[in-house]
Each structure stands twice: as structure tokens, then as C-alpha cells.
N, C-alpha and C. Protein backbone atom coordinates (compact mmCIF):
# COMPACT_ATOMS: atom_id res chain seq x y z
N UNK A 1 -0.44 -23.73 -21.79
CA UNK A 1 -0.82 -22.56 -22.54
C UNK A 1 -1.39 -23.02 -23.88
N UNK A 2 -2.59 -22.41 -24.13
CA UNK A 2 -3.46 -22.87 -25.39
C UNK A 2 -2.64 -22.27 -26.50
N UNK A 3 -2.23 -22.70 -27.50
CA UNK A 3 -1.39 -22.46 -28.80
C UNK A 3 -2.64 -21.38 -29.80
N UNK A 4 -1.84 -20.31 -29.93
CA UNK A 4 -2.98 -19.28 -30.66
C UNK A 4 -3.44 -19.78 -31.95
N UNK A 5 -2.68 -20.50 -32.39
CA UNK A 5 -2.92 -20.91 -33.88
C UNK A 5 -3.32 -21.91 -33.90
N UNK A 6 -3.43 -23.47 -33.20
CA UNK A 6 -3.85 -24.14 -33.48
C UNK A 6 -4.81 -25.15 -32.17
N UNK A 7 -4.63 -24.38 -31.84
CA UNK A 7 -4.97 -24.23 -29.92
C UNK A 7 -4.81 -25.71 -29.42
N UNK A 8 -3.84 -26.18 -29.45
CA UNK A 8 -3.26 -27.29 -29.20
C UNK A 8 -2.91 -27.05 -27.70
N UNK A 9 -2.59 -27.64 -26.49
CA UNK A 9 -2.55 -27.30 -25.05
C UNK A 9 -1.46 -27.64 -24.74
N UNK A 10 -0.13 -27.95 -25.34
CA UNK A 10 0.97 -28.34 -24.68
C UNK A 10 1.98 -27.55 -25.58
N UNK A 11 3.18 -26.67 -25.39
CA UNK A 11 4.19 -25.84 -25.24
C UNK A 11 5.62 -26.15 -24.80
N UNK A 12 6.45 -26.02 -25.05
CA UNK A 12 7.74 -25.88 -24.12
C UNK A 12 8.00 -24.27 -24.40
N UNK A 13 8.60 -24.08 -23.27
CA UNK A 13 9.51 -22.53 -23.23
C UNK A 13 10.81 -22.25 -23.52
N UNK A 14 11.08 -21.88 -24.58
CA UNK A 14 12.08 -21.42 -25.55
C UNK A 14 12.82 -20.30 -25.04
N UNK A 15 12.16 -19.59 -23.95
CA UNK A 15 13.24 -18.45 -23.85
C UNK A 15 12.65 -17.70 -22.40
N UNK A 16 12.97 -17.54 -21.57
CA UNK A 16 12.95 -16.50 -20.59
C UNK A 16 13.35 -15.10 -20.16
N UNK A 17 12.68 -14.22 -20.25
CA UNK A 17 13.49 -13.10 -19.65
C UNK A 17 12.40 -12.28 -18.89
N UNK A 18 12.96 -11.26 -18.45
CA UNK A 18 12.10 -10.29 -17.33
C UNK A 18 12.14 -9.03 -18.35
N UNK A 19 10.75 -8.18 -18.35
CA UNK A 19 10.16 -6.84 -19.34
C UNK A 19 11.68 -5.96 -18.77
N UNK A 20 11.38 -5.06 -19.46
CA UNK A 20 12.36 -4.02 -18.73
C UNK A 20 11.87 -3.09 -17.35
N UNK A 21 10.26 -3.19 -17.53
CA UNK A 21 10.20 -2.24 -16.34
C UNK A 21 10.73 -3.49 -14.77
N UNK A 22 10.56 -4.77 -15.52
CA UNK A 22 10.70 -5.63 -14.39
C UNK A 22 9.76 -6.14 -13.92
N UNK A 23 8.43 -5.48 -14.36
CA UNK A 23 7.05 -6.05 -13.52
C UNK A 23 6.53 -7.41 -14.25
N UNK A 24 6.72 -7.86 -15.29
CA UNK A 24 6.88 -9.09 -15.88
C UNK A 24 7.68 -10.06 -16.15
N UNK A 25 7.27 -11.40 -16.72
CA UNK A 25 8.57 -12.40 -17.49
C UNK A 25 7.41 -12.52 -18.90
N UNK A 26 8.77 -12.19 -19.96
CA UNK A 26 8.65 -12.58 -21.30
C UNK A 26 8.52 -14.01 -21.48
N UNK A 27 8.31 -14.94 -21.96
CA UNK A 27 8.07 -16.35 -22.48
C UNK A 27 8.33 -16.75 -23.79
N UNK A 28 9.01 -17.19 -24.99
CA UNK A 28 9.11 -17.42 -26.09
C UNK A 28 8.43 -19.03 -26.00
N UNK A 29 7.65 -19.22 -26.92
CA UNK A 29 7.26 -20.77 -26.01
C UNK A 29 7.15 -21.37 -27.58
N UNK A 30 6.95 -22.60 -28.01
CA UNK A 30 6.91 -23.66 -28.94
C UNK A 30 6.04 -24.52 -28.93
N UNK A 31 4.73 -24.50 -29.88
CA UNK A 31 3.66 -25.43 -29.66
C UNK A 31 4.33 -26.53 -29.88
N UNK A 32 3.95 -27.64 -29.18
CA UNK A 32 4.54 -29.36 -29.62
C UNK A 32 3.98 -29.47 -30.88
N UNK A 33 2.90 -29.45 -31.46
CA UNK A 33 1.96 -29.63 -32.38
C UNK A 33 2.38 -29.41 -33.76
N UNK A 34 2.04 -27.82 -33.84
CA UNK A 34 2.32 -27.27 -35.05
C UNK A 34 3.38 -26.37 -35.25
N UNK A 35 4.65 -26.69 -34.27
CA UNK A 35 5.77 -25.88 -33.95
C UNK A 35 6.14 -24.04 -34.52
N UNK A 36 4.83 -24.06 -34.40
CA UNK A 36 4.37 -21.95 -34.70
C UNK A 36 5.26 -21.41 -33.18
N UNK A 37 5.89 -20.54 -33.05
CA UNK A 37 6.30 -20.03 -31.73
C UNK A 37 5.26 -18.71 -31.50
N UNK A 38 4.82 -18.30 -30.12
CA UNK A 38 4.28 -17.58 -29.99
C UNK A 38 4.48 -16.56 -28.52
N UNK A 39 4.61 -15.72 -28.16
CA UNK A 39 5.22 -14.94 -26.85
C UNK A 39 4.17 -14.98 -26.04
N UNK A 40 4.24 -15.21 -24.31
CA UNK A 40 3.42 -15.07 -23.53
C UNK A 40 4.08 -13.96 -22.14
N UNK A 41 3.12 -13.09 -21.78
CA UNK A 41 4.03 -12.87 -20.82
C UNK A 41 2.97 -13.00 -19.07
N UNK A 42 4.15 -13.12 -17.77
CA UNK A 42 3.31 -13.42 -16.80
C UNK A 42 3.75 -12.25 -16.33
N UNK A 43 2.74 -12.35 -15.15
CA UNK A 43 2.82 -10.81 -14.17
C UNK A 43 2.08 -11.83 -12.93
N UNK A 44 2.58 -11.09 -11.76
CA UNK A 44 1.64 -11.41 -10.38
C UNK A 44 1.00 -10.37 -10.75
N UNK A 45 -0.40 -10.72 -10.33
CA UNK A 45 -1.92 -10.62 -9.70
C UNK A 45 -2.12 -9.96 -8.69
N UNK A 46 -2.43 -8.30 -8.79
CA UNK A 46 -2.46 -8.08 -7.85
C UNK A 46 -3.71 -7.80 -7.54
N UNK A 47 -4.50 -7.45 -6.74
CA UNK A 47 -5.88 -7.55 -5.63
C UNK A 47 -5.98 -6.15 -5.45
N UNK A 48 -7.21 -5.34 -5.35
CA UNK A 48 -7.03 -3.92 -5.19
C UNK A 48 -6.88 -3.57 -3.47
N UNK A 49 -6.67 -3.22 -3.12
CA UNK A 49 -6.86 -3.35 -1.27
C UNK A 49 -8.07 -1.99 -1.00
N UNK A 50 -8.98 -2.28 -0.75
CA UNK A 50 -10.05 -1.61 0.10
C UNK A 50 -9.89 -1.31 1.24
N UNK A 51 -10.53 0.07 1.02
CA UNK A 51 -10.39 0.54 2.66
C UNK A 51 -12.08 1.13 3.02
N UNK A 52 -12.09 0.42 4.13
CA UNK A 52 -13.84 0.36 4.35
C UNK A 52 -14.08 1.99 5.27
N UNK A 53 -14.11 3.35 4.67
CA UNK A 53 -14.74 4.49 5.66
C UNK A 53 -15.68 3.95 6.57
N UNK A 54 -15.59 5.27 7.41
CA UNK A 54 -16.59 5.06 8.56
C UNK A 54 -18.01 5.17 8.27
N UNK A 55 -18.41 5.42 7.06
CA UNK A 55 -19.33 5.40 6.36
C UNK A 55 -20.32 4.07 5.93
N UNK A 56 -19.24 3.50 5.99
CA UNK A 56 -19.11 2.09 5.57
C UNK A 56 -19.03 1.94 3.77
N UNK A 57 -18.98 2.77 3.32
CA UNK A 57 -18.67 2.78 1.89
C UNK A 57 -17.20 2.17 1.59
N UNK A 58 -17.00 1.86 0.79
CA UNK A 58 -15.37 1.04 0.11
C UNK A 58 -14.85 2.19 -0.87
N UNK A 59 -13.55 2.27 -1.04
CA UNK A 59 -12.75 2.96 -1.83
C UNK A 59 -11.62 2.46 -1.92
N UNK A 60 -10.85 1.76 -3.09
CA UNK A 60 -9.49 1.66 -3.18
C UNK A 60 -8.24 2.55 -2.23
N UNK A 61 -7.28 1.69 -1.85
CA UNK A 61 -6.18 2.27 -1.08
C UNK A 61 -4.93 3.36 -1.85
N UNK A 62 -5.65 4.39 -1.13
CA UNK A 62 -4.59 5.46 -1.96
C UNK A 62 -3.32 6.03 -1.07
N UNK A 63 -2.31 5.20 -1.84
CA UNK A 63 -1.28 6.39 -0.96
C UNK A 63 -0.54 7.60 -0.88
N UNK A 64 -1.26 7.95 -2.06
CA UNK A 64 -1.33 9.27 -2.29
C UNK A 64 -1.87 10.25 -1.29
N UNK A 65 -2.89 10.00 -0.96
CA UNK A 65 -3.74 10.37 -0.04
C UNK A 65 -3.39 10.29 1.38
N UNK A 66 -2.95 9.07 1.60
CA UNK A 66 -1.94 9.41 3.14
C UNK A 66 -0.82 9.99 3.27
N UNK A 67 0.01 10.15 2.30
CA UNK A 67 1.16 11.12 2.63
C UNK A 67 0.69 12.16 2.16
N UNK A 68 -0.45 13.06 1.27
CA UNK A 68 -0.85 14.05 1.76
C UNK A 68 -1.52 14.50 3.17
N UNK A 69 -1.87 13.59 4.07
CA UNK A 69 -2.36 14.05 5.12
C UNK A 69 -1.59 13.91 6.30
N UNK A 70 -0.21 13.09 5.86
CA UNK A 70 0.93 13.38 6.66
C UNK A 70 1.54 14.46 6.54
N UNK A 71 2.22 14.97 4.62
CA UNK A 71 2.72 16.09 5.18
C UNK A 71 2.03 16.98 5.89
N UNK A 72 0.83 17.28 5.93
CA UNK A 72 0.06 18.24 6.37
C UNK A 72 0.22 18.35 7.65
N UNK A 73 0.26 17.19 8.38
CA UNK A 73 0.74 17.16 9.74
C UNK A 73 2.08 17.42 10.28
N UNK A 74 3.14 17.17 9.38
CA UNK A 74 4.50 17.37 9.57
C UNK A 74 5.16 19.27 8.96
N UNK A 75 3.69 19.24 8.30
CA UNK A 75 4.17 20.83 7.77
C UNK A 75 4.61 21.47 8.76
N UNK A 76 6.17 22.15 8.30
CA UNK A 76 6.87 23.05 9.40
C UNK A 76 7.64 22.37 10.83
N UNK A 77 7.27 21.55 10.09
CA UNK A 77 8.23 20.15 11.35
C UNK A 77 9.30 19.76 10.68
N UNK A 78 10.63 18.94 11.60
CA UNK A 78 12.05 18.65 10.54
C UNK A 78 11.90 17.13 10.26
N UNK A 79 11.06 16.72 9.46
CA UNK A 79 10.37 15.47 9.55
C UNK A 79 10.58 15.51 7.40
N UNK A 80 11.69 14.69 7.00
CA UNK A 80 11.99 14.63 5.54
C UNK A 80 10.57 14.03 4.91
N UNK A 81 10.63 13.90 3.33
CA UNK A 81 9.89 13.57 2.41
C UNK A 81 10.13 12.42 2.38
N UNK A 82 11.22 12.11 2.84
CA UNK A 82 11.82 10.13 2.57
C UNK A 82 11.35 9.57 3.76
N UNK A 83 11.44 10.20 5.13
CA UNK A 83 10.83 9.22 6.63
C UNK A 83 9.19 9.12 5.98
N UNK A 84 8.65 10.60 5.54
CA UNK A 84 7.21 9.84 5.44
C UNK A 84 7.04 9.20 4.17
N UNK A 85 7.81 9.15 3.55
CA UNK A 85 7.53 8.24 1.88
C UNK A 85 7.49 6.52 2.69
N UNK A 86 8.76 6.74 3.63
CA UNK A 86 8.91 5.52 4.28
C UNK A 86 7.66 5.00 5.38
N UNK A 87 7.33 5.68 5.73
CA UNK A 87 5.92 5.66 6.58
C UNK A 87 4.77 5.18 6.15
N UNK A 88 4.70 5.63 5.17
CA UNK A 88 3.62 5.24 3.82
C UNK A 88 3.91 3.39 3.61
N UNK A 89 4.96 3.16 3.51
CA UNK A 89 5.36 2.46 2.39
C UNK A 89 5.17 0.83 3.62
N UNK A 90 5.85 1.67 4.97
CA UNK A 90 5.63 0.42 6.25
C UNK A 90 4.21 0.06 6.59
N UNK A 91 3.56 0.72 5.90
CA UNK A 91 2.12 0.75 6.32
C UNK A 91 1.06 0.53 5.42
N UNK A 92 1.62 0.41 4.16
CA UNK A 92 1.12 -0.28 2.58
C UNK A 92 1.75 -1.55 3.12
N UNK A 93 2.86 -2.00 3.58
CA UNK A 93 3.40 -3.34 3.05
C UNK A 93 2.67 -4.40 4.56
N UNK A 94 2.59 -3.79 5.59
CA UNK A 94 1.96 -3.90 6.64
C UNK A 94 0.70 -4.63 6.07
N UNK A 95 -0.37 -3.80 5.88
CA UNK A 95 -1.43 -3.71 5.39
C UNK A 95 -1.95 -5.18 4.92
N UNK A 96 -0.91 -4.99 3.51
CA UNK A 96 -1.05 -5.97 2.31
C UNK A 96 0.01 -7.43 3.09
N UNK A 97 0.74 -7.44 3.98
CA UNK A 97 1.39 -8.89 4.27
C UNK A 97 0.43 -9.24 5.48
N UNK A 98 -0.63 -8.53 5.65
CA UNK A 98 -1.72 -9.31 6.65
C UNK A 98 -2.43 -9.98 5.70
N UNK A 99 -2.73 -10.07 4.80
CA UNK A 99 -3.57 -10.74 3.54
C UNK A 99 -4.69 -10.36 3.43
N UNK A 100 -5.49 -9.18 4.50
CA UNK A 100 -6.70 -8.87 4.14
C UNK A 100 -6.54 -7.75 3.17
N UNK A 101 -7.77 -8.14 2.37
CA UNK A 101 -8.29 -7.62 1.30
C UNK A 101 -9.17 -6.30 1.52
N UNK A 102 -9.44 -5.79 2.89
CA UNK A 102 -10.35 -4.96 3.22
C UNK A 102 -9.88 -4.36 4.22
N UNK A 103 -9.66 -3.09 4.68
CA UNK A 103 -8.98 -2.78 5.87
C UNK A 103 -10.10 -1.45 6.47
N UNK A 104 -10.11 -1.06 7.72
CA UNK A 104 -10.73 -0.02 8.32
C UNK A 104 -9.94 1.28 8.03
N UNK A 105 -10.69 2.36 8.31
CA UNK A 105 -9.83 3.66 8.13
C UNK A 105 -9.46 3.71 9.48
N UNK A 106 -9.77 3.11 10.58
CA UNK A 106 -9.59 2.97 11.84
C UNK A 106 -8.20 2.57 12.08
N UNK A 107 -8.68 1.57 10.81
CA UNK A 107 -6.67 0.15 11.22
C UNK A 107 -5.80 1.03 10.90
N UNK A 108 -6.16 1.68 9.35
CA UNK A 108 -4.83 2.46 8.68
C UNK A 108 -4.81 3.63 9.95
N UNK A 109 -5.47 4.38 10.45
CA UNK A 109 -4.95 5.66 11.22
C UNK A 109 -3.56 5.23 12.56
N UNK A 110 -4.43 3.65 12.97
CA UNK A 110 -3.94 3.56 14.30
C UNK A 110 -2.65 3.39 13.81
N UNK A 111 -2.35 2.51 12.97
CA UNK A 111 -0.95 1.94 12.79
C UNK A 111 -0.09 3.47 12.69
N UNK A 112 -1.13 4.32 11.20
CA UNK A 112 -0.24 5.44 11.25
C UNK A 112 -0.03 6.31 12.50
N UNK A 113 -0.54 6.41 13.65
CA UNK A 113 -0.62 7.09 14.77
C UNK A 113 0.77 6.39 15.62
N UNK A 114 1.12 4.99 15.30
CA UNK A 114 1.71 4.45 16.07
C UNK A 114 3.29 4.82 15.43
N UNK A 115 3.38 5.04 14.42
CA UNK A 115 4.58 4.95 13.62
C UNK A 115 5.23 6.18 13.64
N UNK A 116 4.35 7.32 13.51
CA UNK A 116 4.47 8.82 13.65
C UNK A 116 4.85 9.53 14.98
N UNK A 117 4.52 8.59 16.00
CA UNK A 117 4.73 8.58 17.11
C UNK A 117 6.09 8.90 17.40
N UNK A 118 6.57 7.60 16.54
CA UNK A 118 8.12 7.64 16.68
C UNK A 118 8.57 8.74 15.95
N UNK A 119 8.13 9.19 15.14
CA UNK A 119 8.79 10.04 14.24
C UNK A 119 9.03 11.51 14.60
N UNK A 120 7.78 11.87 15.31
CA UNK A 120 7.72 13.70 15.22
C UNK A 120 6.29 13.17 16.42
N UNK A 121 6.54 13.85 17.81
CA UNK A 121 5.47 14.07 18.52
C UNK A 121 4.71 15.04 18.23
N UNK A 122 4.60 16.27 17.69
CA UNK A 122 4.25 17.60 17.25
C UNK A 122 2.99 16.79 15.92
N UNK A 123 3.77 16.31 14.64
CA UNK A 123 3.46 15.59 14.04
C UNK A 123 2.02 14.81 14.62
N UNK A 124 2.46 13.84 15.28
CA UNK A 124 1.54 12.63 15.96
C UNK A 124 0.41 13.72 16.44
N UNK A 125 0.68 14.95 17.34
CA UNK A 125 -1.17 15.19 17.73
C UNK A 125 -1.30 15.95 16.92
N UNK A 126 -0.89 16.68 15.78
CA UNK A 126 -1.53 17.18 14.65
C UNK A 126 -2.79 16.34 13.86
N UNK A 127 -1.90 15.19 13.55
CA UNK A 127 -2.73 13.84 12.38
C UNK A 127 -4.04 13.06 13.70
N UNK A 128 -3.66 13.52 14.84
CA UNK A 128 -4.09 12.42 16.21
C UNK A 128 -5.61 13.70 15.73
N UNK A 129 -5.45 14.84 16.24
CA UNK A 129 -6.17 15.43 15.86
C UNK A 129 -7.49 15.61 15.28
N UNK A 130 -6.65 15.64 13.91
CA UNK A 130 -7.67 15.43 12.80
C UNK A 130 -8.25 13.90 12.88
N UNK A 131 -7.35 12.95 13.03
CA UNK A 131 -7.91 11.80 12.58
C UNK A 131 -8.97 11.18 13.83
N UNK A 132 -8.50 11.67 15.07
CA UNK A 132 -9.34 11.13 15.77
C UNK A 132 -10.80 12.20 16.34
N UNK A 133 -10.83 13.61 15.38
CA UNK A 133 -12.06 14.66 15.32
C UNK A 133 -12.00 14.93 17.02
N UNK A 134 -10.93 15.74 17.66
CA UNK A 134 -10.77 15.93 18.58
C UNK A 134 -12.21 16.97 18.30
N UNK A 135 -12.76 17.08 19.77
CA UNK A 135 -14.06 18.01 19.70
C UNK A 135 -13.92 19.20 20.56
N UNK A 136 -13.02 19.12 21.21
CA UNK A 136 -12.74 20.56 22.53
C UNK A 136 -11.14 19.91 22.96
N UNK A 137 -10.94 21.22 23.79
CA UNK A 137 -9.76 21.18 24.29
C UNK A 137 -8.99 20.04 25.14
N UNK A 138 -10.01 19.78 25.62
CA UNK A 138 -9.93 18.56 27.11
C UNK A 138 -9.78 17.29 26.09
N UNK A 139 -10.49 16.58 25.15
CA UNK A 139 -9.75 15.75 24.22
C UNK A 139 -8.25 15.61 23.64
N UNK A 140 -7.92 16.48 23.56
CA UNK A 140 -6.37 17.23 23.14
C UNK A 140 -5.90 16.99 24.04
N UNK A 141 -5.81 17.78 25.50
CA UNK A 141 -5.40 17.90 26.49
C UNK A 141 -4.96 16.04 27.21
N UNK A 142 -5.95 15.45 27.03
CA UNK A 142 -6.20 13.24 27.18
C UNK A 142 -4.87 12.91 26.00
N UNK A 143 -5.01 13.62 25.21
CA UNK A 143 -4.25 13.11 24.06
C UNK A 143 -2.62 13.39 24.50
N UNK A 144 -2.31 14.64 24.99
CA UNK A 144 -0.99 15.08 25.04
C UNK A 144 -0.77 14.33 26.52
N UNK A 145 -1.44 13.95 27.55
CA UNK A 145 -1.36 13.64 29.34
C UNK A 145 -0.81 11.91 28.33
N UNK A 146 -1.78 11.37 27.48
CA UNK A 146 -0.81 9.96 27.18
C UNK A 146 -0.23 10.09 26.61
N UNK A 147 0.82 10.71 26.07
CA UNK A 147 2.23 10.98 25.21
C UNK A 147 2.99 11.13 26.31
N UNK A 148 3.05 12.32 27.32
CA UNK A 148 3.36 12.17 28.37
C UNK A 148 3.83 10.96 29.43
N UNK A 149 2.51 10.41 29.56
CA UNK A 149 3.31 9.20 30.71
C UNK A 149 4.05 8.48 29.89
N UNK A 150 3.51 8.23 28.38
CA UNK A 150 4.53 7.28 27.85
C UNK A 150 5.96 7.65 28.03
N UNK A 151 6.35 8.72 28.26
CA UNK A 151 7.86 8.87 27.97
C UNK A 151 8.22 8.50 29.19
């Protein structure tokens, strides 16, 4: 760490601790040089995660935006605020421990299609629905015949 005052390049660390929100470490550090102390603090780096529309346009990953279009699907279903907070959250961490930096609206639906599945069938062809732009009845109808054999 470059010394602010005399920008000398070598330090020891005098003190450690973690911020209070927790998302950092404090540093008290000691130029070798001109023994001025000066505070540094670290944070991980985080990467924005993109999600590529069918458009092909890019937009940051909102998950705001998917558990609004879950509850919407679960509206009036016995399906809590915590299973889909949790739904969200398997499917952010999903996402981001594959290491790509860019994901389809395709990837995010399927996974969510797969997860919801378990959760609320009613649910699943509501979001199946919308997300997959059912166009007539007989699409729907393909949709509910494979829920079906699956069981």
C-alpha cells in the first residue's frame, strides 16, 4: 500500500477489524518510512451480473424484478414471502457460483421454472405461462399433459 504522505510502498498493519455493516475490513497500517499511520479499508469486488434479453440487449440482474414476477404468479396461492425470497436467493447464488458474468433470460426462467415446480404447481404454469408467451390453449394444455406424466 502506497503511504499517502510520503508514498513510500511498504506498511505493516497495526490493527484489524471488520466495518460494522460487515461488508468490509478496517486496516490501521504504519508506513516503514515516515511512521505517519494511515487507515485503509478492503471490500471484495463485486462484478455486476448481466442478463442478456431476448432482444439481445444487456441489463443488470435485478432481483427485485424476479420476485415481483413470482409473487404475481403465486398471487392467491399458499406459497410464503420467505419460500420465494428463498427462490430468488437459490437462483442469484446459482447464477453467480457458475462464474458467468452474463446469463440468458432463458437460463434465469428455466432454473426458475424448475424450482417453482417444486414449490406451487398452480404457481409453475402461471410464471410457465407468461414466461414461456403461451399463444393458445393447446400450448397450455402441452404444458399441464408434462406436469402430469411427471408425477
Amino acid at each position: 500500500m502506497k503511504c499517502p504522505y510520503c508514498g513510500f510502498m511498504e506498511d505493516r498493519v497495526i490493527d484489524s477489524r471488520p466495518t460494522d455493516e460487515g461488508s468490509a475490513i478496517r486496516r490501521r497500517r504504519e508506513c516503514l518510512k515516515c511512521l505517519k499511520r494511515f487507515t485503509t479499508y478492503e471490500k471484495v469486488e463485486s462484478l455486476p451480473l448481466m442478463v442478456i434479453k431476448k432482444d439481445k440487449s444487456r441489463q443488470p440482474f435485478n432481483r427485485e424484478k424476479l420476485l415481483n414476477g413470482l409473487l404475481r404468479a403465486c398471487e392467491k396461492r399458499p406459497v410464503s414471502i420467505d419460500d420465494l425470497e428463498k427462490l430468488v436467493e437459490e437462483v442469484e447464488s446459482h447464477i453467480c457460483n457458475s462464474l458467468q458474468r452474463e446469463v440468458t433470460t432463458k437460463a434465469i426462467g428455466e432454473l426458475v421454472m424448475s424450482k417453482l415446480k417444486n414449490l406451487d404447481e398452480v404457481a409453475y404454469v402461471r410464471f410457465a405461462s407468461v414466461y414461456r408467451q403461451f399463444k393458445d390453449i393447446n400450448t397450455f394444455m402441452d404444458e399441464l399433459h408434462k406436469l402430469l406424466e411427471e408425477k
